[in-house]
C-alpha atoms as a PDB file:
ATOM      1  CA  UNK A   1      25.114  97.067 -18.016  1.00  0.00           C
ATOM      2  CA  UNK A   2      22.671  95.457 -15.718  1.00  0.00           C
ATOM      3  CA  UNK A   3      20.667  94.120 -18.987  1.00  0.00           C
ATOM      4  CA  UNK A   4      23.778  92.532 -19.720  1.00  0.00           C
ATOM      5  CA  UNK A   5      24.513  90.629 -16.607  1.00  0.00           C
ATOM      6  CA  UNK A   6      21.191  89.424 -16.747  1.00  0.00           C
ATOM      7  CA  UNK A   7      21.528  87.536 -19.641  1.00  0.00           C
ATOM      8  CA  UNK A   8      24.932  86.274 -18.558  1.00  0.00           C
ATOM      9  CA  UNK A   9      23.528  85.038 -15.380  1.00  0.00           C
ATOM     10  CA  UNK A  10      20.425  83.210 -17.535  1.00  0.00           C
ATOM     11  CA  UNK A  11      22.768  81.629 -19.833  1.00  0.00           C
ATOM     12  CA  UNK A  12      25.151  80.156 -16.674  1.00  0.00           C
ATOM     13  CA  UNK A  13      22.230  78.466 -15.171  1.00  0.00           C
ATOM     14  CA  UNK A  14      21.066  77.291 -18.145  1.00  0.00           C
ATOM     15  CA  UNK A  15      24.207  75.660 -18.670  1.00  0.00           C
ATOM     16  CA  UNK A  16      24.457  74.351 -15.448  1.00  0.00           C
ATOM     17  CA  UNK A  17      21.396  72.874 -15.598  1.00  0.00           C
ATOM     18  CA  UNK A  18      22.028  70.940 -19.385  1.00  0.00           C
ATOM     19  CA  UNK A  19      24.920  69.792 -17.466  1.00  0.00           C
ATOM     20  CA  UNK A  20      23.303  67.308 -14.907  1.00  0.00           C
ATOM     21  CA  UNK A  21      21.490  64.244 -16.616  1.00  0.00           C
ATOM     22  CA  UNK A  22      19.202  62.412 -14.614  1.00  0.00           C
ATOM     23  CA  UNK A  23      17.410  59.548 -15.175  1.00  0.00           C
ATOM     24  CA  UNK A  24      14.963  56.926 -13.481  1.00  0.00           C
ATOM     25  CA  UNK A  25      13.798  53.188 -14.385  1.00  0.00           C
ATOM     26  CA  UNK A  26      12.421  50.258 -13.186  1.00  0.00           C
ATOM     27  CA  UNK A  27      13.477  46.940 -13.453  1.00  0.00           C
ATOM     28  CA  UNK A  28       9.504  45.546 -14.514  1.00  0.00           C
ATOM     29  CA  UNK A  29       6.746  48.373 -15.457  1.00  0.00           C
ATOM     30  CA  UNK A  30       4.206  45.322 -15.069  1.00  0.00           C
ATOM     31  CA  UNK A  31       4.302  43.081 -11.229  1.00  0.00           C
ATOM     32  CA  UNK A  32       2.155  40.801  -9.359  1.00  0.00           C
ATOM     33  CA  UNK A  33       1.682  41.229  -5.611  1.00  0.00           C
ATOM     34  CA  UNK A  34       4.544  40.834  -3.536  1.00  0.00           C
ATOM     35  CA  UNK A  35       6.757  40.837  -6.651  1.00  0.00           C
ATOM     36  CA  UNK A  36      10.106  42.414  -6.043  1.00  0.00           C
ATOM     37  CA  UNK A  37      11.337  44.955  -8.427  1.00  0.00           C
ATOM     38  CA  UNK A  38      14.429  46.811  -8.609  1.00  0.00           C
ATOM     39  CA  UNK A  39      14.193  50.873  -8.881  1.00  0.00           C
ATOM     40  CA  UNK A  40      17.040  52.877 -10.341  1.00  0.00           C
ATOM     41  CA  UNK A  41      17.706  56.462 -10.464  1.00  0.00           C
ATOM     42  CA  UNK A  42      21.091  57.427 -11.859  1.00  0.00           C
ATOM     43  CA  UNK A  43      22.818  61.100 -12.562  1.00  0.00           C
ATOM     44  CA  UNK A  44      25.713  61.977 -14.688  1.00  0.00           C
ATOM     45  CA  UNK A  45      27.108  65.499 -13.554  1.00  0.00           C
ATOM     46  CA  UNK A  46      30.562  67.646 -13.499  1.00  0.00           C
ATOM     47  CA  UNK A  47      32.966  65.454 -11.301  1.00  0.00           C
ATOM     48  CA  UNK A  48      33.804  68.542  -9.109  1.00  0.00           C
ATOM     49  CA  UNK A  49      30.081  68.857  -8.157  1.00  0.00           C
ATOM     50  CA  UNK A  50      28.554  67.790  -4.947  1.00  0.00           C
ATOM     51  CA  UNK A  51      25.646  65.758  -5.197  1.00  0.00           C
ATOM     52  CA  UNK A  52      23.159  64.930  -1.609  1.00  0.00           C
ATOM     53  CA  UNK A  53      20.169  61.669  -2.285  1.00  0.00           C
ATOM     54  CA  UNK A  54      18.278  61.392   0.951  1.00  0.00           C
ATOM     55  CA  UNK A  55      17.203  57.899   0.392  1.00  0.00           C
ATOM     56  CA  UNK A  56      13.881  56.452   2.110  1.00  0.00           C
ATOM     57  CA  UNK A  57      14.265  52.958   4.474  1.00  0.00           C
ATOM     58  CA  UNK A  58      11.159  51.275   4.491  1.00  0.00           C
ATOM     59  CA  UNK A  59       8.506  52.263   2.106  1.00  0.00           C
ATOM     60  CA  UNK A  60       8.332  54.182  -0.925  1.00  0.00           C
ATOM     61  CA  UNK A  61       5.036  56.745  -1.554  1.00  0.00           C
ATOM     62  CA  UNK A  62       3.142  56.332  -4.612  1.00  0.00           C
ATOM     63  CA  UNK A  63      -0.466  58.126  -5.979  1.00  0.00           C
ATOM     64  CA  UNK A  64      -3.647  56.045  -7.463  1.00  0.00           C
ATOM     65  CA  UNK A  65      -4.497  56.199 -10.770  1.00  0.00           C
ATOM     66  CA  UNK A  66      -8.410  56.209 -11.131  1.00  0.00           C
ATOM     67  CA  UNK A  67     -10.298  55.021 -14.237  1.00  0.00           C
ATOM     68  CA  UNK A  68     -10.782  58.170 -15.669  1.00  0.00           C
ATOM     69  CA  UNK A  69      -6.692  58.503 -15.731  1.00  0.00           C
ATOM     70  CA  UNK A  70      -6.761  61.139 -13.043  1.00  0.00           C
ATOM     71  CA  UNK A  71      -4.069  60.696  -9.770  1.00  0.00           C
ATOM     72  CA  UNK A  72      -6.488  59.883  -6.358  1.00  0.00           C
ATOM     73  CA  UNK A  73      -5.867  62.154  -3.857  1.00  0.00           C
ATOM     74  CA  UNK A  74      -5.830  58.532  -1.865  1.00  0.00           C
ATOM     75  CA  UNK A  75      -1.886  56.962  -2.022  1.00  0.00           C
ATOM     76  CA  UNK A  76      -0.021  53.517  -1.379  1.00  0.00           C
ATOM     77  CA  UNK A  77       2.834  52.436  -0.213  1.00  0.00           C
ATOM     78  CA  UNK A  78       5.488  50.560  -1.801  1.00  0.00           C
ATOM     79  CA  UNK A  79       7.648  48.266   0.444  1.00  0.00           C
ATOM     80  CA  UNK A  80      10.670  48.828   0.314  1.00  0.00           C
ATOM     81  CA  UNK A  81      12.891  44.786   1.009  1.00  0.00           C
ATOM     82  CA  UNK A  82      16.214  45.467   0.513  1.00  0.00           C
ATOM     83  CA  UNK A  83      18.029  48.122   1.782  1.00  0.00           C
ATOM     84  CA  UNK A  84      19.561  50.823  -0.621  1.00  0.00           C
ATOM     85  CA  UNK A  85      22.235  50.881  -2.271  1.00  0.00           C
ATOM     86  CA  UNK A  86      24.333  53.730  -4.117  1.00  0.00           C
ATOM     87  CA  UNK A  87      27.872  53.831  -5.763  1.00  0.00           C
ATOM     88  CA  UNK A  88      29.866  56.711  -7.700  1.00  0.00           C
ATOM     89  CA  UNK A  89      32.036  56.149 -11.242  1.00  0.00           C
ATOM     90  CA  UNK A  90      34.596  58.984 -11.800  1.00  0.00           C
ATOM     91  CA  UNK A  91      35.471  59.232 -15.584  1.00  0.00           C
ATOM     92  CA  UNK A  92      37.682  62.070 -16.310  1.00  0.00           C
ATOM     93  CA  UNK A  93      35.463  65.533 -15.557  1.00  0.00           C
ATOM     94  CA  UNK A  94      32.468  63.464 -15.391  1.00  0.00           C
ATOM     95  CA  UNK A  95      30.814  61.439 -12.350  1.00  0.00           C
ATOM     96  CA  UNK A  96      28.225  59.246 -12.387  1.00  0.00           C
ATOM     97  CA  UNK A  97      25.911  58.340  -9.853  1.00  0.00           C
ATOM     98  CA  UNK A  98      23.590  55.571  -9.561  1.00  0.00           C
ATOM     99  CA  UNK A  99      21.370  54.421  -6.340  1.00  0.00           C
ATOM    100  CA  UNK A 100      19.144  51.508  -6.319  1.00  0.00           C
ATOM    101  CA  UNK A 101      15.616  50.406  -4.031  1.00  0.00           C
ATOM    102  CA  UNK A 102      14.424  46.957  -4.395  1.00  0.00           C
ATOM    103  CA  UNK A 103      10.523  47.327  -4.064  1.00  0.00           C
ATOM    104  CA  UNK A 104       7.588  45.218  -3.807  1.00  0.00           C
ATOM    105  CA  UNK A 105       3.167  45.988  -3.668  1.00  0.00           C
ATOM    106  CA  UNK A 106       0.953  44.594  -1.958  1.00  0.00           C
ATOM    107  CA  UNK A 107      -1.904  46.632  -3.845  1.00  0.00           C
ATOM    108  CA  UNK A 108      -3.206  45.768  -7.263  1.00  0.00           C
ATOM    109  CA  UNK A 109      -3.972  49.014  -9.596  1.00  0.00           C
ATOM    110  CA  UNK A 110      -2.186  51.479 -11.730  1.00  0.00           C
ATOM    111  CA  UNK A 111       0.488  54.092  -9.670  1.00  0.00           C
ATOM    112  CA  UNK A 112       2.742  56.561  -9.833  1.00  0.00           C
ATOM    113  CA  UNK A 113       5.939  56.822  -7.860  1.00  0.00           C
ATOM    114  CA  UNK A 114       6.606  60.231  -7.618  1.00  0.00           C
ATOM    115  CA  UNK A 115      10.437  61.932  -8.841  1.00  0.00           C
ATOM    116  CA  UNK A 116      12.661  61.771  -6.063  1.00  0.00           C
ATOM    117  CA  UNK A 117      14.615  64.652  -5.032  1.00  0.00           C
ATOM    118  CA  UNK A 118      18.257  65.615  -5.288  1.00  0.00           C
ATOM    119  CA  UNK A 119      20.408  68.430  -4.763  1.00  0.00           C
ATOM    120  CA  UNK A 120      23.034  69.251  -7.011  1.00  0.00           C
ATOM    121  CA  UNK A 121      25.537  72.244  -6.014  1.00  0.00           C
ATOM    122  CA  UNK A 122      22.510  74.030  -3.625  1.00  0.00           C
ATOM    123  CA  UNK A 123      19.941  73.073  -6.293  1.00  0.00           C
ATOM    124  CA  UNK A 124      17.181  71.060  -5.850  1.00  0.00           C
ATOM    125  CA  UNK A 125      16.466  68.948  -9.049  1.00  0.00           C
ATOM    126  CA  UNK A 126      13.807  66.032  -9.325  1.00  0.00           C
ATOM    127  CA  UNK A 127      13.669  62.892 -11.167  1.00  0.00           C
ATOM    128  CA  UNK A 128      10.576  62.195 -13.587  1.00  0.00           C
ATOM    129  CA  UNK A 129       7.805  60.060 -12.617  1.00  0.00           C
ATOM    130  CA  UNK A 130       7.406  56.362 -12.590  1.00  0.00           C
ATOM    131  CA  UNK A 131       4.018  54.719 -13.778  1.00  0.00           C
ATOM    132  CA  UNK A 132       3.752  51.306 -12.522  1.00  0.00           C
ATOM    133  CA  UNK A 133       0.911  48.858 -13.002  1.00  0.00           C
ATOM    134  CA  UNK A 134      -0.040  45.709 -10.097  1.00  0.00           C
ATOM    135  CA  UNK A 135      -1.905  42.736 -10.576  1.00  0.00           C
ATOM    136  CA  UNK A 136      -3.322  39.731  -8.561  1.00  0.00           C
ATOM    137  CA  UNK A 137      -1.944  37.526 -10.703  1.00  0.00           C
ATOM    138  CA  UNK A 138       0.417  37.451 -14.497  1.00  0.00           C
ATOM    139  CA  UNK A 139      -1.931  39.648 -17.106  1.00  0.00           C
ATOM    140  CA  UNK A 140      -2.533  37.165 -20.120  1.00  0.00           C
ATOM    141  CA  UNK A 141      -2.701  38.918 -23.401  1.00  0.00           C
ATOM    142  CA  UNK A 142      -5.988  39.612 -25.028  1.00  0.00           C
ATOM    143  CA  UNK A 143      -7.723  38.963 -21.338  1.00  0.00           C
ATOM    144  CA  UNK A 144      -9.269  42.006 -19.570  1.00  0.00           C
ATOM    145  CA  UNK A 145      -9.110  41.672 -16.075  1.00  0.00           C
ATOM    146  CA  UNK A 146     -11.576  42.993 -13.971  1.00  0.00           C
ATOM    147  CA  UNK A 147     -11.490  44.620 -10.184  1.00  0.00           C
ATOM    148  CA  UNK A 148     -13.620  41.576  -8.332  1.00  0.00           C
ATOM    149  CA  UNK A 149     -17.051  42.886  -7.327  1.00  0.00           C
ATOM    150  CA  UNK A 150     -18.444  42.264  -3.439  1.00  0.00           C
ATOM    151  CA  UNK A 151     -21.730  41.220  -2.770  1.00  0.00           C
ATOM    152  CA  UNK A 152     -23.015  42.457   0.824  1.00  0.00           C
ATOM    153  CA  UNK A 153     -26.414  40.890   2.471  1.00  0.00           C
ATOM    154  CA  UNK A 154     -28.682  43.458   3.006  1.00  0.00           C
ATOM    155  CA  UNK A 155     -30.118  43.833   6.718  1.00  0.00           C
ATOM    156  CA  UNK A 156     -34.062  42.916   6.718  1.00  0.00           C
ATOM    157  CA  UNK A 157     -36.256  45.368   7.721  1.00  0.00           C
ATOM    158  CA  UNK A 158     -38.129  42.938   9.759  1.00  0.00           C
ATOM    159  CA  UNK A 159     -35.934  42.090  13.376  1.00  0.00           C
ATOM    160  CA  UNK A 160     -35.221  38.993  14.125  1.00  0.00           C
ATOM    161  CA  UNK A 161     -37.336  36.519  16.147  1.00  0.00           C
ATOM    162  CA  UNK A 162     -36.820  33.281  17.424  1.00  0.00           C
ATOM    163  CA  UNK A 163     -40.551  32.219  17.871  1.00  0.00           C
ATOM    164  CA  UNK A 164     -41.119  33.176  13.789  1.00  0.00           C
ATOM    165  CA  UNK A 165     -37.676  31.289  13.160  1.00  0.00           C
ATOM    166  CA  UNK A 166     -38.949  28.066  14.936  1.00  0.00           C
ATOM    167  CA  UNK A 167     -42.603  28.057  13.773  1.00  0.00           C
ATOM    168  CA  UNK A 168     -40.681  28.815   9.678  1.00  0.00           C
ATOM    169  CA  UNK A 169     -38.610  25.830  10.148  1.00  0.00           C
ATOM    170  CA  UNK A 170     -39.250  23.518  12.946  1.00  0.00           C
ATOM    171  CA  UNK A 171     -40.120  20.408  10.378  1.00  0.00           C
ATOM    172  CA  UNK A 172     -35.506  20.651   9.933  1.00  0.00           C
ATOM    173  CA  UNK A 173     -34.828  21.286  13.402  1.00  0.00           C
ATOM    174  CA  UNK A 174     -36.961  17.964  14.336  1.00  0.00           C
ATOM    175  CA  UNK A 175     -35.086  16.013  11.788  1.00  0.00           C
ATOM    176  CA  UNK A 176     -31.659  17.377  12.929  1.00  0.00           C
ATOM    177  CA  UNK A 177     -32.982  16.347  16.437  1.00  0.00           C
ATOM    178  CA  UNK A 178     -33.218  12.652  15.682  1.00  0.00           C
ATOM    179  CA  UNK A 179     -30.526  12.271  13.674  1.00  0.00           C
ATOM    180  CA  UNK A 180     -28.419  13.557  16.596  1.00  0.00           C
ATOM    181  CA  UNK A 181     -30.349  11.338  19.311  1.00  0.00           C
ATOM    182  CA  UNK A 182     -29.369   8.255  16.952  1.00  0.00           C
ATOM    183  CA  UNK A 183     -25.849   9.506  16.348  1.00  0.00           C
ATOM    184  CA  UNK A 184     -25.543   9.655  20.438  1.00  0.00           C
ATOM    185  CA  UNK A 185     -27.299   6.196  20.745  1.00  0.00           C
ATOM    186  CA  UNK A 186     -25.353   4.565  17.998  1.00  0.00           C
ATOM    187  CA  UNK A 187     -22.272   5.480  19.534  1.00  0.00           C
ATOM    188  CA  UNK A 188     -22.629   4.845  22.683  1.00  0.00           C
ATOM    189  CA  UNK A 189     -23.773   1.194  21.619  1.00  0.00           C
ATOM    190  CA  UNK A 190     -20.161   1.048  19.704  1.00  0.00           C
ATOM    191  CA  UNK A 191     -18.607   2.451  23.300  1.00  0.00           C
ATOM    192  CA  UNK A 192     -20.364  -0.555  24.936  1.00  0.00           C
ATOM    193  CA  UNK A 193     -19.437  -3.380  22.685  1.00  0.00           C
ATOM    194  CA  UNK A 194     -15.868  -1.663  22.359  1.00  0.00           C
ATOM    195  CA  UNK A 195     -15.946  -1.327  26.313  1.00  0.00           C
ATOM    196  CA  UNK A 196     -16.779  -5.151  26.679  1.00  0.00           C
ATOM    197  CA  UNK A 197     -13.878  -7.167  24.343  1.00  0.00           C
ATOM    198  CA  UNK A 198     -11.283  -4.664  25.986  1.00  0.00           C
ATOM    199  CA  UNK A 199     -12.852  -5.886  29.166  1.00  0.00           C
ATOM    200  CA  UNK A 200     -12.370  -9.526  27.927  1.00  0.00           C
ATOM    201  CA  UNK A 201      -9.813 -11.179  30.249  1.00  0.00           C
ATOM    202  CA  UNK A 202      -6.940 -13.203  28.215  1.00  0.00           C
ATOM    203  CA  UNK A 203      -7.409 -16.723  29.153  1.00  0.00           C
ATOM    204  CA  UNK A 204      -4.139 -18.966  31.089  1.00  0.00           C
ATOM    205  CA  UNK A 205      -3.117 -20.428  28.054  1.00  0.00           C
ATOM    206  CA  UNK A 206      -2.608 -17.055  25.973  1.00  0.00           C
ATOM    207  CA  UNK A 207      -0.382 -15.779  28.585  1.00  0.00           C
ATOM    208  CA  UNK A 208       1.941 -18.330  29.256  1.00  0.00           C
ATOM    209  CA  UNK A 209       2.461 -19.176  25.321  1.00  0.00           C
ATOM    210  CA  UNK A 210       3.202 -14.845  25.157  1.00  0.00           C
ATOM    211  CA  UNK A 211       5.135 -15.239  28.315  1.00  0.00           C
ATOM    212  CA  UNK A 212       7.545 -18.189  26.383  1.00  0.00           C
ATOM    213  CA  UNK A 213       7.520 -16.202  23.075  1.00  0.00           C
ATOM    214  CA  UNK A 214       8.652 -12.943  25.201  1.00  0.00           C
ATOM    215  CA  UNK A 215      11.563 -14.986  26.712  1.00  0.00           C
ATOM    216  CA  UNK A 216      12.586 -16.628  23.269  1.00  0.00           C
ATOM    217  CA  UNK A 217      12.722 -13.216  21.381  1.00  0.00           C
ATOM    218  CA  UNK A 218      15.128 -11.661  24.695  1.00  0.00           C
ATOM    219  CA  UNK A 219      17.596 -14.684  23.651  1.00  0.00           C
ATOM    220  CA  UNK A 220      19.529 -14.379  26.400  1.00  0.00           C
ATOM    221  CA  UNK A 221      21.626 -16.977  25.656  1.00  0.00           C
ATOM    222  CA  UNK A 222      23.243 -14.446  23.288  1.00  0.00           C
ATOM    223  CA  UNK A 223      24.020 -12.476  26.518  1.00  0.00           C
ATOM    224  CA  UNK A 224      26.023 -15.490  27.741  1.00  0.00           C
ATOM    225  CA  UNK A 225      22.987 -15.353  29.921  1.00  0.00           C
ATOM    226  CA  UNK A 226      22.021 -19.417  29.102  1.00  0.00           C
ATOM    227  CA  UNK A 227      21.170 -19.907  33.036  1.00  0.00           C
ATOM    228  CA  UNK A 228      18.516 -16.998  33.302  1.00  0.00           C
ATOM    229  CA  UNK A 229      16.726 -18.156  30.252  1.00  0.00           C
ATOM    230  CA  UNK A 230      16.366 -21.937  31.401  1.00  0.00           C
ATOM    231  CA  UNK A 231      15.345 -20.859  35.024  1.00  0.00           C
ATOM    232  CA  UNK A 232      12.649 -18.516  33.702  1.00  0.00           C
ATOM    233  CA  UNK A 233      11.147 -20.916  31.147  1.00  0.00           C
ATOM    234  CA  UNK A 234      10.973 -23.447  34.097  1.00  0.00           C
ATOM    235  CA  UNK A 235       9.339 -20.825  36.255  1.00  0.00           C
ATOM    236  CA  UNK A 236       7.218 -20.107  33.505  1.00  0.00           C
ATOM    237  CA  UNK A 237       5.959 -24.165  32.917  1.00  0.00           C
ATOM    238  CA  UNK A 238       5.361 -24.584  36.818  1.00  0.00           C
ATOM    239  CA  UNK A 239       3.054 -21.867  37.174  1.00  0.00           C
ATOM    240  CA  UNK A 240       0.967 -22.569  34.245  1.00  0.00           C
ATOM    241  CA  UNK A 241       0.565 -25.888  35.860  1.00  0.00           C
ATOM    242  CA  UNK A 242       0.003 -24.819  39.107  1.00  0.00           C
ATOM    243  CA  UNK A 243      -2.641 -22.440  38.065  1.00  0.00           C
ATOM    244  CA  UNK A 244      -4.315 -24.935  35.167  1.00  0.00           C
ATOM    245  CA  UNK A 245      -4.563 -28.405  38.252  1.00  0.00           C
ATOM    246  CA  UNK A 246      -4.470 -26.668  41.133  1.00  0.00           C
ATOM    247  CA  UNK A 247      -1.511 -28.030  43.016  1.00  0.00           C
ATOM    248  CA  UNK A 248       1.732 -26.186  43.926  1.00  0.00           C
ATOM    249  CA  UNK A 249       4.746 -27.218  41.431  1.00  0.00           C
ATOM    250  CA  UNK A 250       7.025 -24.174  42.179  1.00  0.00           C
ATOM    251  CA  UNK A 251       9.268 -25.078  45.091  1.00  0.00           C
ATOM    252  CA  UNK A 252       8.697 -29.419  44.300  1.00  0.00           C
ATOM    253  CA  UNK A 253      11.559 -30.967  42.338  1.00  0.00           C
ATOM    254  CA  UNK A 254      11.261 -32.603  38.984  1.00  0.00           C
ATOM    255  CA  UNK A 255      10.249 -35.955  39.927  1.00  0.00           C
ATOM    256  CA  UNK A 256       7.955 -34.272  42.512  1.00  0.00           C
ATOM    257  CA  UNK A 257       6.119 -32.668  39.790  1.00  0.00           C
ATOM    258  CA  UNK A 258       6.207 -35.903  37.565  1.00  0.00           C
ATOM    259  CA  UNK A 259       4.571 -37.369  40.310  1.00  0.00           C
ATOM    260  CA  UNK A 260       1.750 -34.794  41.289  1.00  0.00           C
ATOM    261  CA  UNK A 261       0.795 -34.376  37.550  1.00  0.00           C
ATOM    262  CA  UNK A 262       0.507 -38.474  37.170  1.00  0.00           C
ATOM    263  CA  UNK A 263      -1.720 -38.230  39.981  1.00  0.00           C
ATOM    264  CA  UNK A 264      -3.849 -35.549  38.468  1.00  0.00           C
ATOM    265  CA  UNK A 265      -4.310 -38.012  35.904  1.00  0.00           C
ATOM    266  CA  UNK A 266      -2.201 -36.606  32.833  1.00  0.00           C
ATOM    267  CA  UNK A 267      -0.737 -38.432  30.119  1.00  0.00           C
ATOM    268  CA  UNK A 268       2.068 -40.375  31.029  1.00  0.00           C
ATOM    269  CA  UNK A 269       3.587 -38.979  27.381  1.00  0.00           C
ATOM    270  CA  UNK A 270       2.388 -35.209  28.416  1.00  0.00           C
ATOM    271  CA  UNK A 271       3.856 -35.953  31.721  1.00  0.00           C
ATOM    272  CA  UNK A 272       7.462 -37.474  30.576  1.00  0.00           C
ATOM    273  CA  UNK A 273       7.366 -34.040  27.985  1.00  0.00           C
ATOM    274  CA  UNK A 274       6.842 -31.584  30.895  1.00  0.00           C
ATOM    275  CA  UNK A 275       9.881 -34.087  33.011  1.00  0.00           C
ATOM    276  CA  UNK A 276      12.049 -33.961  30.174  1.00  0.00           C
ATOM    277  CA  UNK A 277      11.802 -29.688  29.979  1.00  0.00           C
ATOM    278  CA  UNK A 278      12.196 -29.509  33.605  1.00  0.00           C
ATOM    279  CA  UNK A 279      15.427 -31.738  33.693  1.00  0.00           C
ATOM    280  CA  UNK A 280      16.967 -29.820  31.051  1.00  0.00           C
ATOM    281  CA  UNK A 281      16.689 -26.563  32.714  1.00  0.00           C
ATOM    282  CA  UNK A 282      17.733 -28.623  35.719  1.00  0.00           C
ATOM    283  CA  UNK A 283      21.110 -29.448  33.525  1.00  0.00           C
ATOM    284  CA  UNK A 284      22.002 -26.468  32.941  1.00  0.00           C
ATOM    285  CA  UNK A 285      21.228 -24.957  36.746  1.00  0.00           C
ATOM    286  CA  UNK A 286      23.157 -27.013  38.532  1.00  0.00           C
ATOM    287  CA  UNK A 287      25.275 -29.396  36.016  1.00  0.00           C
ATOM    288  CA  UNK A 288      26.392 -25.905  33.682  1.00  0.00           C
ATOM    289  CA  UNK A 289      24.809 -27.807  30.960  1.00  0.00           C
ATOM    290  CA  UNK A 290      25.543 -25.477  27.745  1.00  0.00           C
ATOM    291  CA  UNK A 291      23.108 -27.163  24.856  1.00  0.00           C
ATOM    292  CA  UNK A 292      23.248 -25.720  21.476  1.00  0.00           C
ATOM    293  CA  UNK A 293      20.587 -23.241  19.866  1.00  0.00           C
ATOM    294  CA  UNK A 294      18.666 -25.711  18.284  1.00  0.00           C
ATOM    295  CA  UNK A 295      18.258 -27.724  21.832  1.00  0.00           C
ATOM    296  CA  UNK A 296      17.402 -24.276  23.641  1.00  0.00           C
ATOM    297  CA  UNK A 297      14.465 -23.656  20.560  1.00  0.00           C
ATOM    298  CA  UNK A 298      13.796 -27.113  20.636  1.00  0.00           C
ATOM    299  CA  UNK A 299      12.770 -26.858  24.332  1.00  0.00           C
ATOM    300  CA  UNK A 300      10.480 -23.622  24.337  1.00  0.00           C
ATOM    301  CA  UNK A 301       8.927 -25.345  21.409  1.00  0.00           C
ATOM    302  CA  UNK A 302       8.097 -28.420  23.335  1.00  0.00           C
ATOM    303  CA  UNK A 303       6.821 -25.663  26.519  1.00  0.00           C
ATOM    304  CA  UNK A 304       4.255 -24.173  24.105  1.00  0.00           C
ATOM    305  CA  UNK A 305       3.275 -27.750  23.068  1.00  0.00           C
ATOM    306  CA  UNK A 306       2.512 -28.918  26.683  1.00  0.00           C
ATOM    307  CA  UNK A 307       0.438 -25.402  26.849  1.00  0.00           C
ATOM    308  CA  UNK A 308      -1.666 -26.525  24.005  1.00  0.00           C
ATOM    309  CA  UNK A 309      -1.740 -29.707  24.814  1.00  0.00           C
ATOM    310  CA  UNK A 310      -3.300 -29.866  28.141  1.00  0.00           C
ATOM    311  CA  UNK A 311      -5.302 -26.576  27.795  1.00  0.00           C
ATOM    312  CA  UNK A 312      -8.839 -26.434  27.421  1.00  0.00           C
ATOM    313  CA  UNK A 313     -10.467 -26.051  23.725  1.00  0.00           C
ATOM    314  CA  UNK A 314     -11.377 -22.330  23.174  1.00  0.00           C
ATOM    315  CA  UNK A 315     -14.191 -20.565  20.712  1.00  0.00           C
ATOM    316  CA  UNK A 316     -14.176 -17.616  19.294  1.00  0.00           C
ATOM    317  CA  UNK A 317     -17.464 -15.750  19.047  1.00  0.00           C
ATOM    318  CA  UNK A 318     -19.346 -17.413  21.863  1.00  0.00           C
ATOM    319  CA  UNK A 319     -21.343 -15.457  23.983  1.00  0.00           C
END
């Protein structure tokens, strides 16, 4: 009797077993570092049975294959990047289960990923290994590639010393002493001359024509401001003047200044220009004169003329 419950008890676990069907993949047996790949493990079992996956959050253990095929007693990890993921598909008395890891190495070799554990009913069952191979970079076929061999310097047996270092190479040293006292004197030549033109003062007449150029480009006659741009560009004329004869022209009137510059022995033309800018801003001062855009350009071109005119000739390059 107890011979034959023996063999009943054999055959129901044997069934029960042949009744779960697990299975394991992975989306690429072959990856580069940092490649993600997706892991599956799936189970098709009796829809009335219970099934319990204790799934892993951030890494995944795997085992070293050496070069003589054997698993190193040395392991890895496999990151795990996205979290996982699991769903159930009921289909009459059957269920099917399927949970996913998307993984990624950051080791190049040959693992394996041990089978993952589930229990079925009580049972503990285990999915089948997973070999997996990592490279640096894509395998090309027909090209062996080869773990990349370190070189390390060796320590000398003799210690270091400076005095045996300077006396072995002091002929170098001396040259890479005067090339850096020239580098240091050639710059500081280039510092000098560099120092000097920035120290070069911009003469009268450079000034006043950037001063008239500055006022022409603020047209302020566009900002109905006509009045501020003639009383400027008068301001501007009477203190190159003053500053280029030496004679006060800012608080004289127009024929004041006529007179002053006749005596100073200008042009009479020269001198009828500068009258003729000076009564124009004078017109439109006092009389609301409003002249056109080609008499306002017209003016400011006859300033920068007087500048030119009366200023004294400049050369470049003279020490």
């Amino acid at each position: 009797m107890m011979q034959r419950f023996t063999y009943l008890l054999l055959f129901f676990l044997a069934f029960n077993v042949a009744s779960q069907e697990l299975k394991q993949k992975v989306s690429e047996s072959q990856l580069v570092i940092g490649q993600p790949i997706v892991l599956t493990y799936s189970i098709l079992t009796a829809k009335e049975d219970t099934l319990f996956f204790k799934e892993k959050t951030d890494v995944i253990e795997a085992r070293s294959i050496t070069k003589t095929g054997d698993l190193s007693t040395e392991g890895i990890e496999f990151e795990i990047t996205h979290p996982f993921v699991d769903t159930f598909i009921f289909d009459h008395s059957q269920k099917y289960w399927e949970g996913q890891y998307v993984i990624t190495a950051w080791d190049s070799g040959l693992f394996v990923i041990p089978g993952a554990s589930v229990i079925i009913n009580d049972s503990t069952y285990h999915f089948e290994d997973i070999a997996l191979a990592c490279y640096l970079v894509d395998p090309i076929d027909g090209m062996d590639i080869y773990d990349i061999k370190e070189n390390f310097t060796e320590i000398p047996n003799k210690p270091f010393s400076i005095t045996g270092f300077l006396s072995n190479n002091w002929w170098w040293l001396l040259i890479i002493l005067f090339a850096i006292i020239a580098f240091i004197s050639y710059r500081r030549k280039n510092t000098a001359d560099d120092y000097q033109e920035e120290e070069k003062p911009i003469s009268l007449k450079e000034r006043t024509i950037i001063a008239i150029e500055s006022l022409e480009e603020s047209k302020l006659w566009e900002k109905d401001q006509l009045k501020e741009h003639f009383v400027e560009l008068s301001y501007i004329i009477r203190s190159y003047l003053t500053s280029r004869y030496d004679v006060s022209l800012l608080e004289k009137t127009t024929y004041e200044t006529k007179l002053l510059l006749t005596q100073k022995g200008l042009n009479p033309e020269t001198v009828d220009t500068v009258a003729r800018i000076l009564s124009e801003s004078d017109m439109v001062k006092f009389a609301k004169s409003k002249p056109d855009l080609i008499a306002i350009l017209r003016v400011s071109t006859l300033a920068k003329q007087i500048v030119a005119e009366t200023s004294p000739l400049e050369f470049d390059n003279v020490e």
